[in-house]
Protein backbone atom coordinates (compact mmCIF):
# COMPACT_ATOMS: atom_id res chain seq x y z
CA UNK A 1 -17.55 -26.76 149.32
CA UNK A 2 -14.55 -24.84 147.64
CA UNK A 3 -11.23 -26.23 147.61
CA UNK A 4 -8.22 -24.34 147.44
CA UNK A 5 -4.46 -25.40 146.04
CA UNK A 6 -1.06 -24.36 146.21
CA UNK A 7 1.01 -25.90 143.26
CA UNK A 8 4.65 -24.99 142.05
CA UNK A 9 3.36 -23.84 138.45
CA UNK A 10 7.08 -25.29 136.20
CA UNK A 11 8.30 -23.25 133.48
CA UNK A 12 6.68 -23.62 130.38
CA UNK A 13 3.11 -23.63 131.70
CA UNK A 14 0.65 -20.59 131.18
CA UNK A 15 -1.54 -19.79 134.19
CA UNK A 16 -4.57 -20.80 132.81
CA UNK A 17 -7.10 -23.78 132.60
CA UNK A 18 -8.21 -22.40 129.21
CA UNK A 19 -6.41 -21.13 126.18
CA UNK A 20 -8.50 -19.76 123.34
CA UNK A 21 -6.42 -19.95 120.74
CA UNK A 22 -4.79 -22.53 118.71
CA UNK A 23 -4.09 -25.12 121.34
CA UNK A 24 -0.07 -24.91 121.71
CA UNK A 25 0.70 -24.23 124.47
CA UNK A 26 0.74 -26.11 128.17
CA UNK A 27 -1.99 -25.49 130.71
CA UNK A 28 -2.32 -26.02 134.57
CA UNK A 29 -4.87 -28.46 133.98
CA UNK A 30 -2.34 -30.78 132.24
CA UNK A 31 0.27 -31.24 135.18
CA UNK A 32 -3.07 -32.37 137.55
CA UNK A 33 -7.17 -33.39 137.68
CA UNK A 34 -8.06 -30.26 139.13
CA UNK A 35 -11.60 -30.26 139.82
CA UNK A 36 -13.92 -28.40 137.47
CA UNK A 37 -13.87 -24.45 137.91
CA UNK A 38 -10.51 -24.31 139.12
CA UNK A 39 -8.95 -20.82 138.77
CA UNK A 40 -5.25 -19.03 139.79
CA UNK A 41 -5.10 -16.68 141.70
CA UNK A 42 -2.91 -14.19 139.97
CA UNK A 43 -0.53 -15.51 137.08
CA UNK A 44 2.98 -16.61 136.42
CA UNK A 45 4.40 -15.97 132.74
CA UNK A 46 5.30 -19.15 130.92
CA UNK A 47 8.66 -18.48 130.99
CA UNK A 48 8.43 -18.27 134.54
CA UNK A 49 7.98 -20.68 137.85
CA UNK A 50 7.12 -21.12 141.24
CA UNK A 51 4.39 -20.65 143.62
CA UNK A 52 0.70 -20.00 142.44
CA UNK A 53 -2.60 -20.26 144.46
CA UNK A 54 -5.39 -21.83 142.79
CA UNK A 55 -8.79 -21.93 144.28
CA UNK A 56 -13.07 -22.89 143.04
CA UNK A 57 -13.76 -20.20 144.92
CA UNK A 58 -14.41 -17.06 142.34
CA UNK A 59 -14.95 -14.65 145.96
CA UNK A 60 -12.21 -15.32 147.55
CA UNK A 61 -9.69 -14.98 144.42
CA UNK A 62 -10.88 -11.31 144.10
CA UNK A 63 -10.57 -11.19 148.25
CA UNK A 64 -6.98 -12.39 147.47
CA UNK A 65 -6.28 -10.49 144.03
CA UNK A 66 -7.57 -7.16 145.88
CA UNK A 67 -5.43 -4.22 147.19
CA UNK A 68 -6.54 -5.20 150.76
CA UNK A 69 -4.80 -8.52 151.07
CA UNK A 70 -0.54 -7.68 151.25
CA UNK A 71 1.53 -9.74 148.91
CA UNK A 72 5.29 -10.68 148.91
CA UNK A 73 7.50 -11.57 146.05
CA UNK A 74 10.72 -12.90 145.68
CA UNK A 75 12.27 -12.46 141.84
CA UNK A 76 15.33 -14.06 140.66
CA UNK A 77 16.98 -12.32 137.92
CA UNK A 78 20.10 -12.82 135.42
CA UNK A 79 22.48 -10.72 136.11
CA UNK A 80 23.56 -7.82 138.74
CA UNK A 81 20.79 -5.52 139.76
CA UNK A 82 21.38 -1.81 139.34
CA UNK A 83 20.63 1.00 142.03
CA UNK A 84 18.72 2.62 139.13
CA UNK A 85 16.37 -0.67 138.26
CA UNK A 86 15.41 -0.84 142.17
CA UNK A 87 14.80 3.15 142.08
CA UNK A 88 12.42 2.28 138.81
CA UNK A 89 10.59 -0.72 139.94
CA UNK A 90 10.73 1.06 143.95
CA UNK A 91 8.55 4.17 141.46
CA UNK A 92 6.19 1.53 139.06
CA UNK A 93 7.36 0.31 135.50
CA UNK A 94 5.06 0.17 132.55
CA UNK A 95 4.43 -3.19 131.51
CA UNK A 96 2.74 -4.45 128.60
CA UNK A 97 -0.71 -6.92 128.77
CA UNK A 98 -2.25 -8.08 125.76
CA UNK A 99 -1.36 -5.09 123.80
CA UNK A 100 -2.59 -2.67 126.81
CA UNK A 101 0.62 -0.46 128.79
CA UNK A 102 0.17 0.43 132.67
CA UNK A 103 1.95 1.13 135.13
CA UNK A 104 2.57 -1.03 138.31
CA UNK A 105 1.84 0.22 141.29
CA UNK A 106 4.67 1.24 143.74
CA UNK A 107 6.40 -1.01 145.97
CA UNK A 108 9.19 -1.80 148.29
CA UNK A 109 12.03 -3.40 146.90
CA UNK A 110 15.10 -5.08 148.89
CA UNK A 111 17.67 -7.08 147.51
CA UNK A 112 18.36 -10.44 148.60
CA UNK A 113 21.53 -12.33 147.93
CA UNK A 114 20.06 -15.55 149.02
CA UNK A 115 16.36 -16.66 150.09
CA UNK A 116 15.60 -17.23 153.13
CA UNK A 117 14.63 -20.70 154.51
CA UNK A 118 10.97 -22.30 154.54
């Protein structure tokens, strides 16, 4: 039987169970007992927080990770947004993952002054 998790993943935390290297830094597995083969679903940078899906269940990750399933995400920032960043992330930005570039995929953007309510 799989069990699945929604947790609010603080800043300072990698989203990961295991690190490889050096042990320095704080994992997921830290801030609860998860139960053995416990996975996110996606990732959050360290420097960054909020909500993150964790499941045992390797299938339905991919299921969830995949194209098919629509995803929403809300992204505070510092400072004021420009026209031109929207038009750029609206088109894909190239981003940088363990020292491989890509581009995102294109998306819709909107900005929000204020979230809305739970």
């Amino acid at each position: 039987m799989h069990r699945h998790f929604i947790l609010h993943k603080p800043h300072g935390y990698l989203s990961q169970f295991i690190y490889q290297k050096k042990r320095t830094k704080k994992l997921l597995g830290e801030l609860y007992d998860f139960p053995e083969g416990t996975m996110a679903i996606g990732r959050l940078d360290e420097d960054s927080e909020g909500l993150l899906l964790l499941t045992t269940d390797g299938h339905e990750s991919e299921r969830v990770r995949s194209k098919t399933v629509e995803k929403e995400y809300y992204a505070q920032v510092d400072g004021v947004i420009t026209p031109t960043a929207i038009a750029q992330l609206e088109a894909g930005v190239e981003i940088g993952f363990k020292g491989i570039r890509y581009t995102t995929q294109p998306c819709h953007v909107r900005l929000v002054t204020a979230l809305p309510p739970c």
